[in-house]
Protein backbone atom coordinates (compact mmCIF):
# COMPACT_ATOMS: atom_id res chain seq x y z
CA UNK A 1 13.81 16.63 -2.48
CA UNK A 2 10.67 14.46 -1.75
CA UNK A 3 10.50 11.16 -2.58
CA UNK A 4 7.59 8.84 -2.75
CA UNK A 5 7.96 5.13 -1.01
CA UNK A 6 5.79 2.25 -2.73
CA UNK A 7 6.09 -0.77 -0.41
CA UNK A 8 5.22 -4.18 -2.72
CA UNK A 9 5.33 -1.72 -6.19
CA UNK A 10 6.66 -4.09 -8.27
CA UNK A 11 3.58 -5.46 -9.85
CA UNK A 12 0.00 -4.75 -9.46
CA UNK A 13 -1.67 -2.60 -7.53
CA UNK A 14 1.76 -1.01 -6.42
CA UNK A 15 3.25 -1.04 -9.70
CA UNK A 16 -0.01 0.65 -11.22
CA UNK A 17 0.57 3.56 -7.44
CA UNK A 18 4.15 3.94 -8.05
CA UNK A 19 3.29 5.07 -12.00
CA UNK A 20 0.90 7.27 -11.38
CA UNK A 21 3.14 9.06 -8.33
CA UNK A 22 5.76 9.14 -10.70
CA UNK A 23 3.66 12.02 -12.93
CA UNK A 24 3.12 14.05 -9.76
CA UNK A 25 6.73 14.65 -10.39
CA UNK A 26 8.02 12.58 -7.39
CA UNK A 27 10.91 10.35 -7.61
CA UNK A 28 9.69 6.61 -6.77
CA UNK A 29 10.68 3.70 -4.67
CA UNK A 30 10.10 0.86 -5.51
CA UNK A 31 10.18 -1.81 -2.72
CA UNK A 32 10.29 -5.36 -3.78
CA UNK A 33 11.13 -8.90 -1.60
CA UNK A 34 12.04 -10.98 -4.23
CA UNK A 35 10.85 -10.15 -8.15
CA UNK A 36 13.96 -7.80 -8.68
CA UNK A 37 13.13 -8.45 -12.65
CA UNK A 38 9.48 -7.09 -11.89
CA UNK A 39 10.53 -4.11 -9.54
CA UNK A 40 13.40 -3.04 -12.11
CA UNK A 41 10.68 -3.22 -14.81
CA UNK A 42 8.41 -0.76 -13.13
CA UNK A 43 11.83 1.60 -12.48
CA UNK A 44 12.14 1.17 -16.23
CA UNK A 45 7.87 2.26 -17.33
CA UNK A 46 8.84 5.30 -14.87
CA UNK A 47 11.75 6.77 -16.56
CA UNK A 48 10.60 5.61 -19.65
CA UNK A 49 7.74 8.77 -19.14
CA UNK A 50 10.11 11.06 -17.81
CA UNK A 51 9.73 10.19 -14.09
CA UNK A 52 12.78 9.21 -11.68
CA UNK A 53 12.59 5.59 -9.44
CA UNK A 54 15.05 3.16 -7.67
CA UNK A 55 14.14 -0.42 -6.90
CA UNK A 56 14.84 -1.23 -2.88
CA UNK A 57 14.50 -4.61 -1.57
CA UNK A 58 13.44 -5.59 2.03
CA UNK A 59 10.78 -8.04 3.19
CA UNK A 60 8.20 -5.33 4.80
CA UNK A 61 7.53 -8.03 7.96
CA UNK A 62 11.88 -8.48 9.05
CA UNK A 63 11.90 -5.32 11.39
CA UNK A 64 15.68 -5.59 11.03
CA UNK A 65 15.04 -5.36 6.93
CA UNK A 66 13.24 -2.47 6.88
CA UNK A 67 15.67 -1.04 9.28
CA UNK A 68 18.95 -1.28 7.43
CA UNK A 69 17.31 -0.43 4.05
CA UNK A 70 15.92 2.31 4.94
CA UNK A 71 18.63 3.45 7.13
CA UNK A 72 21.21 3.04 4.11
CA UNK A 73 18.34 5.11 1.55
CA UNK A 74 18.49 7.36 4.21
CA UNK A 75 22.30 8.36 4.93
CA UNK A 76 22.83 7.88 0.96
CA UNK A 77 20.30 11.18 0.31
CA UNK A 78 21.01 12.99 3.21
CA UNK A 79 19.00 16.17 1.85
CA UNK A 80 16.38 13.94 0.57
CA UNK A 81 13.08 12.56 2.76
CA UNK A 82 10.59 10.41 2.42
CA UNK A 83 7.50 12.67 1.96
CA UNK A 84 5.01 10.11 0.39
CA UNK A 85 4.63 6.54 2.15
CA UNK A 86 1.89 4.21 0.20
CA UNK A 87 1.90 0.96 2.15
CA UNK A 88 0.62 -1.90 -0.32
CA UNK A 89 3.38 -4.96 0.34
CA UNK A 90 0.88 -7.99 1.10
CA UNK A 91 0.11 -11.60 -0.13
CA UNK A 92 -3.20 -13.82 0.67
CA UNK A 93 -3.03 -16.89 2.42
CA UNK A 94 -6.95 -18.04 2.26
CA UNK A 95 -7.96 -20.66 4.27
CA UNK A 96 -10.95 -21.28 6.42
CA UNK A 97 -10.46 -20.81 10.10
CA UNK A 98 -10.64 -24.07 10.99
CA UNK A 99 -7.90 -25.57 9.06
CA UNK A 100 -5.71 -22.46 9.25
CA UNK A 101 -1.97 -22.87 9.93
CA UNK A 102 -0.03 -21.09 12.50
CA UNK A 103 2.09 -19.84 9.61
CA UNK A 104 -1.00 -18.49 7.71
CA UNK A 105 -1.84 -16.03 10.18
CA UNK A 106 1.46 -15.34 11.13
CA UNK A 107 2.51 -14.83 7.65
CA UNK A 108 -0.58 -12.43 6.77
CA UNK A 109 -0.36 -10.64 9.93
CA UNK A 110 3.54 -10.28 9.54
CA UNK A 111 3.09 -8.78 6.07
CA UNK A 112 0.29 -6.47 6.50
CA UNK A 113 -0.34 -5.54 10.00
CA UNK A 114 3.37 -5.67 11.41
CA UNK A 115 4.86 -4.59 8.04
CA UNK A 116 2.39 -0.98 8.13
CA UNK A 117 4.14 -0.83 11.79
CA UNK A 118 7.78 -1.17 10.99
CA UNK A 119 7.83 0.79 7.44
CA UNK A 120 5.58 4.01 8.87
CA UNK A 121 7.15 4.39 11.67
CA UNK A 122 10.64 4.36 10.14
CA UNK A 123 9.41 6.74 8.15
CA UNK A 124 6.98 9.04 10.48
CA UNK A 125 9.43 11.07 11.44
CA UNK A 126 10.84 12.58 8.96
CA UNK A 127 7.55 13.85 7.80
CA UNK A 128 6.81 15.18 11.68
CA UNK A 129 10.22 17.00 11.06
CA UNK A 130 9.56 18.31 7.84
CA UNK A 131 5.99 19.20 8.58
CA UNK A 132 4.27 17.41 5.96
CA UNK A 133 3.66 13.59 4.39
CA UNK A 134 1.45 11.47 3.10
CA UNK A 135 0.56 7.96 3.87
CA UNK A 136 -1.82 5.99 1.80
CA UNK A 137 -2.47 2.32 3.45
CA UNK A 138 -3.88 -0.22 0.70
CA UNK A 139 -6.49 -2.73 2.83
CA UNK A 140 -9.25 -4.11 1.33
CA UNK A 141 -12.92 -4.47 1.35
CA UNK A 142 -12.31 -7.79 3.63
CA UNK A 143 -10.99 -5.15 6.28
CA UNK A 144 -14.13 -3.57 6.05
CA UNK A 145 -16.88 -6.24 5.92
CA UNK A 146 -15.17 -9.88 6.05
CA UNK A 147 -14.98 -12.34 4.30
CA UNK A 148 -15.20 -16.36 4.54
CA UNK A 149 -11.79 -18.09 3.80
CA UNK A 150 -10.03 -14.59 4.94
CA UNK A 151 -10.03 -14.54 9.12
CA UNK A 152 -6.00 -13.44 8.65
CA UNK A 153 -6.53 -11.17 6.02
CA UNK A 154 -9.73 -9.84 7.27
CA UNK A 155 -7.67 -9.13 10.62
CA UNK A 156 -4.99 -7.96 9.07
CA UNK A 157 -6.77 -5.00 7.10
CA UNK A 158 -8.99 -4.44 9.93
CA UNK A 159 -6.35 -3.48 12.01
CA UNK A 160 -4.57 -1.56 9.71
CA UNK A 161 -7.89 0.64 9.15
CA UNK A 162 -8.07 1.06 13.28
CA UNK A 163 -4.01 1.84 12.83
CA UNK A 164 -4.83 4.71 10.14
CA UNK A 165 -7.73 6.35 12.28
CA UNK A 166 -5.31 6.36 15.11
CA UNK A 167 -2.56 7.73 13.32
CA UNK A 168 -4.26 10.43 11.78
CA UNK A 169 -5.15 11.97 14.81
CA UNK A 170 -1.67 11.46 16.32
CA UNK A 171 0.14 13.33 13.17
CA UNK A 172 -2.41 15.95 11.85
CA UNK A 173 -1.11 19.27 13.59
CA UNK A 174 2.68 18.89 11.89
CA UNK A 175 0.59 18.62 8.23
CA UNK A 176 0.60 14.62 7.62
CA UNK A 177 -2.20 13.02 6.62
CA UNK A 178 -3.06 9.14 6.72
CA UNK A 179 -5.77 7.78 5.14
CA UNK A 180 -6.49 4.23 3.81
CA UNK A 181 -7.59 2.90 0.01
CA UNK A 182 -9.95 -0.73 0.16
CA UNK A 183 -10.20 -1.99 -2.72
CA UNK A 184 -12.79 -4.91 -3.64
CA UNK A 185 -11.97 -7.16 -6.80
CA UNK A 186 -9.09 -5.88 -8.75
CA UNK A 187 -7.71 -7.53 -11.79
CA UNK A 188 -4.46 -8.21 -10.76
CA UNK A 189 -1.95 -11.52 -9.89
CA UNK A 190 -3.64 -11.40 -6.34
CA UNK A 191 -7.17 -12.66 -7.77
CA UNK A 192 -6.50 -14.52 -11.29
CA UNK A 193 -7.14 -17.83 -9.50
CA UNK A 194 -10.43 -16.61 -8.34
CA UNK A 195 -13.86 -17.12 -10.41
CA UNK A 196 -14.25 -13.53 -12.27
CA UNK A 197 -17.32 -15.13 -14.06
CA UNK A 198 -18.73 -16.35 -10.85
CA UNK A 199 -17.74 -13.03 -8.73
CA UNK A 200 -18.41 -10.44 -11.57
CA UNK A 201 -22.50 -11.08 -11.33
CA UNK A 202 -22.31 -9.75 -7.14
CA UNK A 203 -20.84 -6.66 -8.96
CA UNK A 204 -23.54 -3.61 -9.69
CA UNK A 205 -20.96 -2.49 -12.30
CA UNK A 206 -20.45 -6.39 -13.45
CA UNK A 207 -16.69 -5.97 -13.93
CA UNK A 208 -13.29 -6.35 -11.58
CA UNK A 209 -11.32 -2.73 -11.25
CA UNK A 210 -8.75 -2.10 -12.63
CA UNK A 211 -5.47 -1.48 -10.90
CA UNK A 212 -5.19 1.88 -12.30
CA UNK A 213 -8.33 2.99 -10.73
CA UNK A 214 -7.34 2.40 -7.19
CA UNK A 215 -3.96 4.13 -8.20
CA UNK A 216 -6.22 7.12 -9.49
CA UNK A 217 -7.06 7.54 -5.63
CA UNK A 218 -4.18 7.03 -3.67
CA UNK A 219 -2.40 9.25 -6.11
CA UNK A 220 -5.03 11.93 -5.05
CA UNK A 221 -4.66 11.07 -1.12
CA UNK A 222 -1.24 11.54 -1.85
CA UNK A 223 -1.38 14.96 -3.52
CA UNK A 224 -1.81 18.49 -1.97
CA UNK A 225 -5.46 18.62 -3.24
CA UNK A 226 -6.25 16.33 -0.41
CA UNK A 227 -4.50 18.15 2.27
CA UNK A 228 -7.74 18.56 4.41
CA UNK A 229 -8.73 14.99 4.12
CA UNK A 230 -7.12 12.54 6.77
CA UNK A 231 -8.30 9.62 8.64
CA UNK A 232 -10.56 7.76 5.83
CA UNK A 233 -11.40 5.09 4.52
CA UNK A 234 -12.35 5.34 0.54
CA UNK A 235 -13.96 2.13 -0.79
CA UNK A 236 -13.42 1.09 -4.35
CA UNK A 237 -15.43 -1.85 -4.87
CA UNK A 238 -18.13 -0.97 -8.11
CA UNK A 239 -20.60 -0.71 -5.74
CA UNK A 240 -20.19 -4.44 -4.06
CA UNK A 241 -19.91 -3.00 -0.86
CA UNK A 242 -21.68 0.56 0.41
């Protein structure tokens, strides 16, 4: 059977991806560090409309984390694999350069940049086995144009981005795609400290997204109706960005 992998699903963006995987008819799971009440919630809205899902915890950036769990999923569903990957574990850490911390960029670039590294390529090859997979990398506009206050996170997409591009062309003969989902403002726990008001007006379509609308497209990256698409970037911004 294939399953689908949501790294950081508990809440959010990933808990809005691992809910709309779920009605592909893939069994979700649903990584978590720490909120086990959150990621056991999000199990819960999935089999509460007919869908399948396991909470799994490891911190995506302790290579020896990601290991082990995924080593124990593994043997425990020996005729199972891993056939979906959406990589969307991440934090913010906003600072300006200046005044940055050794432990903010460390942090950010331990979460995001390291943590696509250790989770795909635990994962890789079982798809290169199988002959097909899916991964779906969540960056963000700052990966894409920059942003003041985000040098780590702005990094930290950015290299994720030159990471998909790369990957792509490593894995498309054995039928795997990678591709990458930046969103701009989404309403979620990330951004409720920022100024909506303030931010809303830079907005052609004068609103934040919603986290359902990024899941709308990495549910479609991750679907067969995108099997000729690999190597992109998709923006969803509301036009902020073009």
């Amino acid at each position: 059977m294939k399953y689908a992998l949501i790294t950081g699903g508990s809440r959010g963006i990933g808990k809005a991806v691992g809910i709309e995987i779920s009605k592909m008819g893939y069994p979700v799971i649903i990584n978590y560090c720490s909120n086990k009440q959150a990621a056991n919630e999000t199990c819960e809205i999935i089999k509460s409309q007919g869908g399948e899902a396991e909470a799994l915890q490891f911190d995506v950036s302790n290579v020896e984390e990601v290991d082990n769990a995924i080593m124990k999923w593994q043997e425990s569903h020996p005729d199972d694999y891993i056939a979906v990957l959406v990589n969307n574990a991440g934090v913010r850490e906003d600072t300006m350069l200046m005044w940055m911390k050794n432990e903010q960029w460390e942090n950010i670039i331990g979460i995001h940049l390291n943590g696509f590294f250790y989770v795909t390529r635990r994962i890789i090859k079982d798809m290169l086995v199988n002959k097909y997979g899916r991964v779906v990398n969540i960056v963000s506009l700052s990966g894409i144009k920059g942003l003041p206050g985000q040098t780590n996170y702005s990094a930290a997409k950015a290299g994720i981005i030159g990471a998909t591009k790369a990957l792509a062309q490593e894995v498309g003969r054995k039928g795997v795609t990678v591709n990458a989902v930046a969103p701009g403002f989404i309403a979620t726990d990330m951004t409720k400290e920022l100024d909506e008001k303030t931010l809303k007006e830079l907005i052609p379509l004068r609103r934040f997204g919603k986290p359902e609308e990024v899941a709308y497209v990495a549910a479609f990256l991750a679907s067969d109706k995108a099997a000729y698409i690999t190597g992109e970037v998709i923006s969803i911004n509301g036009g902020l960005y073009t």
